[in-house]
C-alpha atoms as a PDB file:
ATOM      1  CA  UNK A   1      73.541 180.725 114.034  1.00  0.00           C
ATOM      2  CA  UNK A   2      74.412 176.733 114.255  1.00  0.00           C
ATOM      3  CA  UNK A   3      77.477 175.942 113.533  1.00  0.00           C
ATOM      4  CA  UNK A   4      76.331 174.245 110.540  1.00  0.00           C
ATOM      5  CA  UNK A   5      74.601 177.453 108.815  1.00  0.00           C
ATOM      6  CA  UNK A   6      78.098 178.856 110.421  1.00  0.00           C
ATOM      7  CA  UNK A   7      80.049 176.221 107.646  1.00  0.00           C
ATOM      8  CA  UNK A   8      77.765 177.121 104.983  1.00  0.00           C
ATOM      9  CA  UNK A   9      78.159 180.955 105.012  1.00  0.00           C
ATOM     10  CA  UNK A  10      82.079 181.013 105.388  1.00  0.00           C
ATOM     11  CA  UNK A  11      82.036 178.147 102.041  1.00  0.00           C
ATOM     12  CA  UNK A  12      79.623 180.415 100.297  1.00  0.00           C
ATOM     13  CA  UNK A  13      82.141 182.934 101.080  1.00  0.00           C
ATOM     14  CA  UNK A  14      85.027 181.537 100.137  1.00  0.00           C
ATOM     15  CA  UNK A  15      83.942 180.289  96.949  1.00  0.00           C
ATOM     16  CA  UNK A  16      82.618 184.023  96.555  1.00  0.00           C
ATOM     17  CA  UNK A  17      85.900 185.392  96.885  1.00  0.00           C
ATOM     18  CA  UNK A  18      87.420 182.463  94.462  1.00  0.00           C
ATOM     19  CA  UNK A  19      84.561 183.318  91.859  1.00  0.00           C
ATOM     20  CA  UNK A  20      85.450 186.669  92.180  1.00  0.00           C
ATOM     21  CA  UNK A  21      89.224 186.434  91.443  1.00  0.00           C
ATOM     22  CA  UNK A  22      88.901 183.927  88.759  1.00  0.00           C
ATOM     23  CA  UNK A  23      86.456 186.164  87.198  1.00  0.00           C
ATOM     24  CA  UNK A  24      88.737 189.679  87.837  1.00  0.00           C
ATOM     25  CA  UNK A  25      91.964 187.238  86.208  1.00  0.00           C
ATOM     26  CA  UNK A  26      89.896 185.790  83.103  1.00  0.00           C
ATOM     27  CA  UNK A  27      89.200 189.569  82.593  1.00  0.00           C
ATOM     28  CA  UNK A  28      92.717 190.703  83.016  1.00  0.00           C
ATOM     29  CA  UNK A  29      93.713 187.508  80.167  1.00  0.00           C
ATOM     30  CA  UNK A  30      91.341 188.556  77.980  1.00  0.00           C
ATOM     31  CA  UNK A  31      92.142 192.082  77.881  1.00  0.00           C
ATOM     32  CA  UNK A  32      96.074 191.157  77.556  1.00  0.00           C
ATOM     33  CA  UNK A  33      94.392 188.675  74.678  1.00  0.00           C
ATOM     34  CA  UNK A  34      92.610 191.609  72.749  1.00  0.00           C
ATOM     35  CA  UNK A  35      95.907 193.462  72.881  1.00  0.00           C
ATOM     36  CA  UNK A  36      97.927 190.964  71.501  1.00  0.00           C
ATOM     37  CA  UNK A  37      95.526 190.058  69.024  1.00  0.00           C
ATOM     38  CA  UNK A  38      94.865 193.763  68.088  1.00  0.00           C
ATOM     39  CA  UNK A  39      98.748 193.847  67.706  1.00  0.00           C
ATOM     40  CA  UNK A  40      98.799 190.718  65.807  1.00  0.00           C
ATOM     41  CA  UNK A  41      96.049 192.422  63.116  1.00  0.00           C
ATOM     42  CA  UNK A  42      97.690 195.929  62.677  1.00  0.00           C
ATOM     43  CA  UNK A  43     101.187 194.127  61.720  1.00  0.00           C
ATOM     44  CA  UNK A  44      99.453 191.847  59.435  1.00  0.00           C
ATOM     45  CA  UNK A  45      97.814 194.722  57.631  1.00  0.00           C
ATOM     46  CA  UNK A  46     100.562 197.167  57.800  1.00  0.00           C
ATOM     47  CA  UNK A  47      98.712 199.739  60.190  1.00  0.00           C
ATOM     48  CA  UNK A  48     102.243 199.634  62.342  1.00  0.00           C
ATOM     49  CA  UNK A  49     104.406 200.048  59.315  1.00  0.00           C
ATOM     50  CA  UNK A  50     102.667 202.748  58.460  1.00  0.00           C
ATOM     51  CA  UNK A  51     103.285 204.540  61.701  1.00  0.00           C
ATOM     52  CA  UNK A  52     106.791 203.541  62.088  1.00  0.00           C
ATOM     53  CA  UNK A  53     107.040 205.080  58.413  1.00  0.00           C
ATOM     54  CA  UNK A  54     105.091 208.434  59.400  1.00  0.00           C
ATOM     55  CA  UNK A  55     107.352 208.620  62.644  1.00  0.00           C
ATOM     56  CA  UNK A  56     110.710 208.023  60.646  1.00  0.00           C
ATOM     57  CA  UNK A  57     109.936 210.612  58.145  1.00  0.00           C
ATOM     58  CA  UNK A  58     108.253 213.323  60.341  1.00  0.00           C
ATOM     59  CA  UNK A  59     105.154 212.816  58.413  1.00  0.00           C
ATOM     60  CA  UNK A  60     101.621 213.075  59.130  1.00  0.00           C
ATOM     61  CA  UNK A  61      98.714 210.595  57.696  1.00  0.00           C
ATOM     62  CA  UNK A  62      97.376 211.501  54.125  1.00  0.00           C
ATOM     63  CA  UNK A  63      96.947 209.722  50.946  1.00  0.00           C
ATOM     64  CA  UNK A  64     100.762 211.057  49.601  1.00  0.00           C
ATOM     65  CA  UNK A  65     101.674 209.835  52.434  1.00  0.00           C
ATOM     66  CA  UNK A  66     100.325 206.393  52.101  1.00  0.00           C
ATOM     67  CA  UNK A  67     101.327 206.429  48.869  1.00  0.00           C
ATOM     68  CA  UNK A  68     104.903 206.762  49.566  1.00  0.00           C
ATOM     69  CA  UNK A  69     104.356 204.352  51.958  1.00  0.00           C
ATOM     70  CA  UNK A  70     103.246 201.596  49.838  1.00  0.00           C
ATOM     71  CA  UNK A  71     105.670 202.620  47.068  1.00  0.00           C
ATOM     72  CA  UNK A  72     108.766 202.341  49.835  1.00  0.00           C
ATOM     73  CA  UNK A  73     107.432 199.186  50.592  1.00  0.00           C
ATOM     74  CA  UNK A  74     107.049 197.685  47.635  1.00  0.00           C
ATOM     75  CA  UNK A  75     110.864 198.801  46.491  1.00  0.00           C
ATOM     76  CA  UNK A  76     111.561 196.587  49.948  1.00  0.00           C
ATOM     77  CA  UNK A  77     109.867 193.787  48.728  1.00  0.00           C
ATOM     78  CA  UNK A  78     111.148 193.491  45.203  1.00  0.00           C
ATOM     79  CA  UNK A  79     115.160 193.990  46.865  1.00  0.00           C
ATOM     80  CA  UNK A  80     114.261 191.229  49.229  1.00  0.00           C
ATOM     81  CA  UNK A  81     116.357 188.088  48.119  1.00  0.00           C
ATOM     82  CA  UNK A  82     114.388 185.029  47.506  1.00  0.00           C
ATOM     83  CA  UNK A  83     115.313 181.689  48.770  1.00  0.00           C
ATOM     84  CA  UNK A  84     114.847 178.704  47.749  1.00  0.00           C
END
């Protein structure tokens, strides 16, 4: 092997390697990304409430459930003070 071809084959594997890692980290971001988005989306839509409200009341999922869910909730939202 020249020591030219020698150059070319430790770049190749260097940039390999860098590839590699960048492609391993952008994976590791995007799955931290999902998960915060995924968080994001079940606050939003009141998935977590729900399961905080199951979990505080010993509860499991049904539609009495859900419905004393929404009507605890709503009793929240009307006590709420307004501002402004």
């Amino acid at each position: 092997m020249t020591q030219t071809a020698f150059r070319r084959s430790a770049s190749a594997d260097r940039t390999g390697r860098w590839f590699g890692a960048g492609i391993s980290c952008l994976i590791s971001r995007g799955g931290l990304a999902w998960q915060i988005l995924r968080s994001m989306l079940r606050e939003i839509f009141d998935e977590s409430a729900y399961a905080r409200f199951l979990e505080r009341r010993q509860l499991t999922s049904s539609s009495d459930a859900y419905a004393e869910f929404l009507d605890e909730s709503r009793q929240q939202r009307e006590r709420r003070p307004r501002c402004c």
